[in-house]
PDB file of N, CA and C in Angstrom:
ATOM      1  N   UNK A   1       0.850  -1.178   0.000  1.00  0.00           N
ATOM      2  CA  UNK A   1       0.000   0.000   0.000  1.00  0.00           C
ATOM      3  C   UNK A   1       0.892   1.237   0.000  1.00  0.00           C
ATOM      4  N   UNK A   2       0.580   2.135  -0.789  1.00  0.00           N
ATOM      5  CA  UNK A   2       1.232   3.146  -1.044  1.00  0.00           C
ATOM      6  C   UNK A   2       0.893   4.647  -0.488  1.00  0.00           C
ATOM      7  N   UNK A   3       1.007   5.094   0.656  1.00  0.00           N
ATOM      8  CA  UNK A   3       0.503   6.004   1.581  1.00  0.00           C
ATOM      9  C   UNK A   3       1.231   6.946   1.531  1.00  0.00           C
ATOM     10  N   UNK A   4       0.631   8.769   1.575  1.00  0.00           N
ATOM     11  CA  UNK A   4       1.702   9.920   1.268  1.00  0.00           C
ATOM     12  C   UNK A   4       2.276  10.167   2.816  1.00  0.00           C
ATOM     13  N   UNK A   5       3.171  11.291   2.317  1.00  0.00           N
ATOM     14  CA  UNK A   5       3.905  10.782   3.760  1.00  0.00           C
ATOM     15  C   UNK A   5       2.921  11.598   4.606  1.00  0.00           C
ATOM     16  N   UNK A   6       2.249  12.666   4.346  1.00  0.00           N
ATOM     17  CA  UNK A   6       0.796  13.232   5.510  1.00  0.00           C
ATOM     18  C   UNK A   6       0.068  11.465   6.137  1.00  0.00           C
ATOM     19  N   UNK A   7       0.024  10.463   5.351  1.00  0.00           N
ATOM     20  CA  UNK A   7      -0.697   9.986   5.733  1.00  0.00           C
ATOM     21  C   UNK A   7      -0.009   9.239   6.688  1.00  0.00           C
ATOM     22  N   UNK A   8       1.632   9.063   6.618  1.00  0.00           N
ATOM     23  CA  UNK A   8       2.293   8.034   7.529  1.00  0.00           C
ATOM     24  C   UNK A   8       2.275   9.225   8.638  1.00  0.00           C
ATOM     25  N   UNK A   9       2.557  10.203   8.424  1.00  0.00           N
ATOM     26  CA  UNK A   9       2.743  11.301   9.577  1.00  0.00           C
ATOM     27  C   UNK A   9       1.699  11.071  10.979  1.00  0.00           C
ATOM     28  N   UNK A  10       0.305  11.026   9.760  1.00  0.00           N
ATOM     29  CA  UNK A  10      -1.140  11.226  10.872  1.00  0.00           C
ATOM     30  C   UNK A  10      -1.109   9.575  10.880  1.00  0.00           C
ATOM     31  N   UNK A  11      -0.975   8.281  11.014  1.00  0.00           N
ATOM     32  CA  UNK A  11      -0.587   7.275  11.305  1.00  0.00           C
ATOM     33  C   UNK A  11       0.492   7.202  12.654  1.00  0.00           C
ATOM     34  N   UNK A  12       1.307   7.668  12.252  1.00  0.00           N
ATOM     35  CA  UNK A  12       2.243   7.736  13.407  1.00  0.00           C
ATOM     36  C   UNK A  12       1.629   8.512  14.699  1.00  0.00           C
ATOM     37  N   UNK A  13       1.331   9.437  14.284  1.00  0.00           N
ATOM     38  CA  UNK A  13       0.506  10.432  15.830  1.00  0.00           C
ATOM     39  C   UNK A  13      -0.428   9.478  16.044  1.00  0.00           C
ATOM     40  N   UNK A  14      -1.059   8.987  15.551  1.00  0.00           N
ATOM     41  CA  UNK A  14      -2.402   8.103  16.264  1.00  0.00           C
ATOM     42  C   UNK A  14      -2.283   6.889  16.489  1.00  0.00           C
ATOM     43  N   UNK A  15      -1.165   6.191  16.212  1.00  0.00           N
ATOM     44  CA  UNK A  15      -0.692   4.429  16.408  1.00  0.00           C
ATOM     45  C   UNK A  15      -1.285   4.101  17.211  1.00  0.00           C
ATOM     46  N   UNK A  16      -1.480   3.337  17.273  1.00  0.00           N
ATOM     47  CA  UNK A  16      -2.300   2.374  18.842  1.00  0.00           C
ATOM     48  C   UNK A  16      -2.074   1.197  19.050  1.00  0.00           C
ATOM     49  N   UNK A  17      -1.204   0.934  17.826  1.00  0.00           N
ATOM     50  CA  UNK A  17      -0.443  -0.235  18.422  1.00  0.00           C
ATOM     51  C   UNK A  17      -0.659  -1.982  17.224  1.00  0.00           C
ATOM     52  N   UNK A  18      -2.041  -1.699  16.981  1.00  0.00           N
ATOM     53  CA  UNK A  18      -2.428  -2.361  15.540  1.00  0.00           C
ATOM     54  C   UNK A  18      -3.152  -1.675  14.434  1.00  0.00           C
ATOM     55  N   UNK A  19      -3.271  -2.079  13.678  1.00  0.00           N
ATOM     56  CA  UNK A  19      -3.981  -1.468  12.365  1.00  0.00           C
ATOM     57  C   UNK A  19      -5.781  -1.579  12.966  1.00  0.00           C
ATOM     58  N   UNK A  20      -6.283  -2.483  13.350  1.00  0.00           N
ATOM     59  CA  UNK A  20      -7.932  -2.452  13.776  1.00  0.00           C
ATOM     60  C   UNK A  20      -7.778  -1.053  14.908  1.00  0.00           C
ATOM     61  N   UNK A  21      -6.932  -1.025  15.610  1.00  0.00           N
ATOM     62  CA  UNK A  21      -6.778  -0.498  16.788  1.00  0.00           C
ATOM     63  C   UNK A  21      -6.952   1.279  16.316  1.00  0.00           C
ATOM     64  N   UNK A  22      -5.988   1.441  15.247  1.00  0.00           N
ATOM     65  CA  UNK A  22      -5.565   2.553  14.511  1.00  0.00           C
ATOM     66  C   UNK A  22      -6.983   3.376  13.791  1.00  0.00           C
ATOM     67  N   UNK A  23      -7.602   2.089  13.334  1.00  0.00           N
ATOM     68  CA  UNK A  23      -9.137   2.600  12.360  1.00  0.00           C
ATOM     69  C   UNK A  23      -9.520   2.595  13.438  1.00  0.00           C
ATOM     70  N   UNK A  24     -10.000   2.200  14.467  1.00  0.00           N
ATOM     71  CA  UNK A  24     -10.926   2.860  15.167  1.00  0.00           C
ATOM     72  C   UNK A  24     -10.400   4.016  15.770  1.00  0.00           C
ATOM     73  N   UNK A  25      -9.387   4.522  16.218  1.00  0.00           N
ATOM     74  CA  UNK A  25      -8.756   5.537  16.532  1.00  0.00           C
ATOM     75  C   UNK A  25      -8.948   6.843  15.998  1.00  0.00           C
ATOM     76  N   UNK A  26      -8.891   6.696  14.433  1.00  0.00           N
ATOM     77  CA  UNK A  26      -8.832   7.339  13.700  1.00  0.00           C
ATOM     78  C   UNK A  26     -10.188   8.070  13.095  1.00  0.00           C
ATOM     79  N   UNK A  27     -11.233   6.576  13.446  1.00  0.00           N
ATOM     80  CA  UNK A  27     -12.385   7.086  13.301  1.00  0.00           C
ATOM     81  C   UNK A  27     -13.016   8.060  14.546  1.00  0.00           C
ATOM     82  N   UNK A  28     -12.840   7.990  15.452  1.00  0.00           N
ATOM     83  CA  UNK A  28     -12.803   8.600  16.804  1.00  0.00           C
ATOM     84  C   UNK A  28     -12.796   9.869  16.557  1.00  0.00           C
ATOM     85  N   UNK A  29     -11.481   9.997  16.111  1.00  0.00           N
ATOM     86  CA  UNK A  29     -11.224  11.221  15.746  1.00  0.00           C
ATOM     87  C   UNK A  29     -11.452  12.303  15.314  1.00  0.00           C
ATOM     88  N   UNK A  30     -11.727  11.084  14.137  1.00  0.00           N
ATOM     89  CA  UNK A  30     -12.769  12.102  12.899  1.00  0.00           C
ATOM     90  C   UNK A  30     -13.978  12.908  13.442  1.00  0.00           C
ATOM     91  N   UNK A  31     -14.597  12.156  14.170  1.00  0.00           N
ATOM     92  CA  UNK A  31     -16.241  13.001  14.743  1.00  0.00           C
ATOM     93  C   UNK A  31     -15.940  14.177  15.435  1.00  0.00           C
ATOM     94  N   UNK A  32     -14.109  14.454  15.356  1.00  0.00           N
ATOM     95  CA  UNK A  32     -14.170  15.843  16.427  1.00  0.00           C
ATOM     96  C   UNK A  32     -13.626  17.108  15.506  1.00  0.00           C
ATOM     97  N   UNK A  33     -14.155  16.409  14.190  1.00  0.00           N
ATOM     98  CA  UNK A  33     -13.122  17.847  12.925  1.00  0.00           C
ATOM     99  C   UNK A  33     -14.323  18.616  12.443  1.00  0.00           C
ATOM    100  N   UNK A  34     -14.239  19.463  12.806  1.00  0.00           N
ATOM    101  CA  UNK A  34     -15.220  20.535  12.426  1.00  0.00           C
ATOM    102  C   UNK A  34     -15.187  20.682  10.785  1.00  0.00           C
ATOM    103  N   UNK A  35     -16.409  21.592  10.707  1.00  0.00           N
ATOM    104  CA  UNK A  35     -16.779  21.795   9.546  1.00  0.00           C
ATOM    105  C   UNK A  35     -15.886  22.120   8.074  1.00  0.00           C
ATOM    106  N   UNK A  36     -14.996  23.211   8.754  1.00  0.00           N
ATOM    107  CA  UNK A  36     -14.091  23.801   8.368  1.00  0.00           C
ATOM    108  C   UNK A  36     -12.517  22.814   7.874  1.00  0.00           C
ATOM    109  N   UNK A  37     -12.336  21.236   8.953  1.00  0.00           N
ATOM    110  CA  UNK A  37     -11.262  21.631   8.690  1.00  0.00           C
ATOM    111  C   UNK A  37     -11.339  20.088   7.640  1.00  0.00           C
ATOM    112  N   UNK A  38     -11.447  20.442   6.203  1.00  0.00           N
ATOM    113  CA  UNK A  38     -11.744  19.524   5.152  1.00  0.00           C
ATOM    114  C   UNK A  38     -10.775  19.040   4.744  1.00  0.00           C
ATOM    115  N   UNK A  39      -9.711  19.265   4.914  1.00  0.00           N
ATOM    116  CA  UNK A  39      -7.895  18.983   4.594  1.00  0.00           C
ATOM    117  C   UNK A  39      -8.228  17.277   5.059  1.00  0.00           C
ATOM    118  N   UNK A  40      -8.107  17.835   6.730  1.00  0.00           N
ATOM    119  CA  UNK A  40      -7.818  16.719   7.871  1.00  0.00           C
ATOM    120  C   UNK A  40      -8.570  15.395   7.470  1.00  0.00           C
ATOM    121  N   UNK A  41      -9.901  15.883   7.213  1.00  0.00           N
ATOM    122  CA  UNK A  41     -10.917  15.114   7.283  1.00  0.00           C
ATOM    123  C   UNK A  41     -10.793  14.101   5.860  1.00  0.00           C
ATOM    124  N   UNK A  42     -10.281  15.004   4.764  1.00  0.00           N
ATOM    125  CA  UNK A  42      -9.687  14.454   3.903  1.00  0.00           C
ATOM    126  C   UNK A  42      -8.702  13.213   3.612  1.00  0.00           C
ATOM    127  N   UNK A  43      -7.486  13.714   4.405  1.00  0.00           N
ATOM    128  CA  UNK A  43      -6.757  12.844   4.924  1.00  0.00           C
ATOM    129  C   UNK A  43      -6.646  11.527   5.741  1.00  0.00           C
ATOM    130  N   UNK A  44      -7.724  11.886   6.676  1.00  0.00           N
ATOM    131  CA  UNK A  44      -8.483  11.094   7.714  1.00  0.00           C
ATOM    132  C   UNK A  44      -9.310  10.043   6.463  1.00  0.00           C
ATOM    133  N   UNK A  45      -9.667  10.106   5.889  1.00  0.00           N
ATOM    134  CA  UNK A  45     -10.669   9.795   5.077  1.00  0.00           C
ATOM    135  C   UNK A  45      -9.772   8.630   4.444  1.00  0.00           C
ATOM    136  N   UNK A  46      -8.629   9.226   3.572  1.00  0.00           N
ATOM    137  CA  UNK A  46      -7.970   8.194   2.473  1.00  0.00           C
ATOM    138  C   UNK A  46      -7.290   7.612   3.260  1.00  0.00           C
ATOM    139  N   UNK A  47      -6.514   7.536   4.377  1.00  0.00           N
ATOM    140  CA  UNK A  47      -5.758   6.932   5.376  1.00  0.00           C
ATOM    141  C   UNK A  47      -6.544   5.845   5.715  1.00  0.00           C
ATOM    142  N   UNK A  48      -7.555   5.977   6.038  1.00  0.00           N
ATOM    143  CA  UNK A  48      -8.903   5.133   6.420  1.00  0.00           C
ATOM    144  C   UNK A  48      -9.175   3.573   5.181  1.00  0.00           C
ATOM    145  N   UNK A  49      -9.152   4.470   4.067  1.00  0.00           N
ATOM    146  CA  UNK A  49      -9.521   3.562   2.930  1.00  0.00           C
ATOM    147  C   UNK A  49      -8.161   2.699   2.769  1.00  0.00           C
ATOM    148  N   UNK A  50      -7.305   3.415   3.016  1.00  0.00           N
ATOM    149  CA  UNK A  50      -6.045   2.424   3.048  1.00  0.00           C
ATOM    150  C   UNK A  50      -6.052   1.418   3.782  1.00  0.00           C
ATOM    151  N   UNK A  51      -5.602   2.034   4.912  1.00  0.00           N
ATOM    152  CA  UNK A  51      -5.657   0.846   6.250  1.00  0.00           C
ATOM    153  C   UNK A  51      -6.811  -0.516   6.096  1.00  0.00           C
ATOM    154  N   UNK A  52      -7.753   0.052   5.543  1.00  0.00           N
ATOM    155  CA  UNK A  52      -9.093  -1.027   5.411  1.00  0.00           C
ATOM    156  C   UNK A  52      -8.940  -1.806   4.454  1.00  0.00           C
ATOM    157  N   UNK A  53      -7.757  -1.578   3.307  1.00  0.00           N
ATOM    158  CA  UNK A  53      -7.348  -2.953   2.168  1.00  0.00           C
ATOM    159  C   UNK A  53      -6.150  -3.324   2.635  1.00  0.00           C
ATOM    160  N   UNK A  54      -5.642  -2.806   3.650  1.00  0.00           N
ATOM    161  CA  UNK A  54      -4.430  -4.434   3.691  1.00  0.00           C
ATOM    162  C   UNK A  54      -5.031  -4.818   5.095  1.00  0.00           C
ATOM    163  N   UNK A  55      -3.790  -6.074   4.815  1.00  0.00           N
ATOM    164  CA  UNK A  55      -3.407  -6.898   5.726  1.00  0.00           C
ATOM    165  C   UNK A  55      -2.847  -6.436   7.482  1.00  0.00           C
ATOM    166  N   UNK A  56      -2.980  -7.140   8.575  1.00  0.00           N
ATOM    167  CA  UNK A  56      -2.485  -6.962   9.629  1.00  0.00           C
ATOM    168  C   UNK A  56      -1.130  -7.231   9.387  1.00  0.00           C
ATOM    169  N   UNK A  57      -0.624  -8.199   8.442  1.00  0.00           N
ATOM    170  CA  UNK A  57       0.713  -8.524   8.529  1.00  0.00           C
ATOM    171  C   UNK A  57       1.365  -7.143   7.651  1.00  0.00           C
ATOM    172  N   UNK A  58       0.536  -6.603   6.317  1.00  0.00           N
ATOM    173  CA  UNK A  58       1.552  -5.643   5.559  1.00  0.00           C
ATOM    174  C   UNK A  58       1.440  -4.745   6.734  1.00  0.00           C
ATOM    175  N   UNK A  59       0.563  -3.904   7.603  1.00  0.00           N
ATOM    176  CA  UNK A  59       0.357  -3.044   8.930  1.00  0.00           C
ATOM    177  C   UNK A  59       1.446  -3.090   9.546  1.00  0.00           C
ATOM    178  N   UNK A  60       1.894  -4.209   9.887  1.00  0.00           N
ATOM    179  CA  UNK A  60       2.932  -4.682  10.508  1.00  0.00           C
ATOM    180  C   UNK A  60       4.314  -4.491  10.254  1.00  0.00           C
ATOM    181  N   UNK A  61       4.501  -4.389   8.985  1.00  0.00           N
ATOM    182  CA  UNK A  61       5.880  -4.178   8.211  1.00  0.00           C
ATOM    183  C   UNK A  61       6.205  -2.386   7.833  1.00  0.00           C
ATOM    184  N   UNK A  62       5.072  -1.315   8.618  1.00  0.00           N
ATOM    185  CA  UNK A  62       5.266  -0.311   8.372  1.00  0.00           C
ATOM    186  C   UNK A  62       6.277  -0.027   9.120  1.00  0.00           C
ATOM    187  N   UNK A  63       6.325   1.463   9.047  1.00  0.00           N
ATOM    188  CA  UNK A  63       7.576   2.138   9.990  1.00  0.00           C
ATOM    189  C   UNK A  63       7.099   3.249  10.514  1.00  0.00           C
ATOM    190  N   UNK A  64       6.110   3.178  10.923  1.00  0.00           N
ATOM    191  CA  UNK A  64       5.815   4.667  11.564  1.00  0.00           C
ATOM    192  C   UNK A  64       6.363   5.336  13.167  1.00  0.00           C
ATOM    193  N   UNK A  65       6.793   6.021  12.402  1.00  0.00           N
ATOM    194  CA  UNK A  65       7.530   6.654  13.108  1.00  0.00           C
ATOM    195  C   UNK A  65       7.427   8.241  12.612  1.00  0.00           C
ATOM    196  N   UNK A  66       6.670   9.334  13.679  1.00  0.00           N
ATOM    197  CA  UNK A  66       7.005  10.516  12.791  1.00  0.00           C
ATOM    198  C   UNK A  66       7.813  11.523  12.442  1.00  0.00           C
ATOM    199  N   UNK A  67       7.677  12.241  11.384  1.00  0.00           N
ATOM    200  CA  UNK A  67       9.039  12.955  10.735  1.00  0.00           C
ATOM    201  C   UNK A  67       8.666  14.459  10.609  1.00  0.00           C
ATOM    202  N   UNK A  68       9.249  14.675  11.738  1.00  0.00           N
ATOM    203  CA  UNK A  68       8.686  16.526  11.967  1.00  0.00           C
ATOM    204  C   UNK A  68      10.065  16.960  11.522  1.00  0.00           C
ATOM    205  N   UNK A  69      11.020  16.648  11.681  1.00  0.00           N
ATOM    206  CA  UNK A  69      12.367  17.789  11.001  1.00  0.00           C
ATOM    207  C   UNK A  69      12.339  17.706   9.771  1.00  0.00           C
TER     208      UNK A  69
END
């Protein structure tokens, strides 16, 4: 799966430790983005569709870790 790096970024801030763990996390989340902020929600959105076609094992072989410098 081929994810931009916004999406490994907001992956990494929200890890939880598995990929089921992560979508629900993520969905959580989502119910708290206001109207306005359509980027996030965006993001939130395709991150979502990702995570939901693979595997626990490809999940597993990521590297998240995030990259603020």
């Amino acid at each position: 799966m081929n994810f931009t790096y916004e999406e490994v970024n907001l992956m990494a801030l929200y890890n939880a430790g598995s990929r089921e763990r992560l979508i629900e996390v993520l969905t959580e989340m989502r119910t708290y983005l206001t109207f306005s902020e359509t980027e996030l929600r965006d993001l939130t959105d395709s991150t979502l569709d990702k995570l939901a076609g693979m595997t626990d094992a490809e999940f597993d072989e990521l590297d998240l870790y995030p990259d603020f410098i």
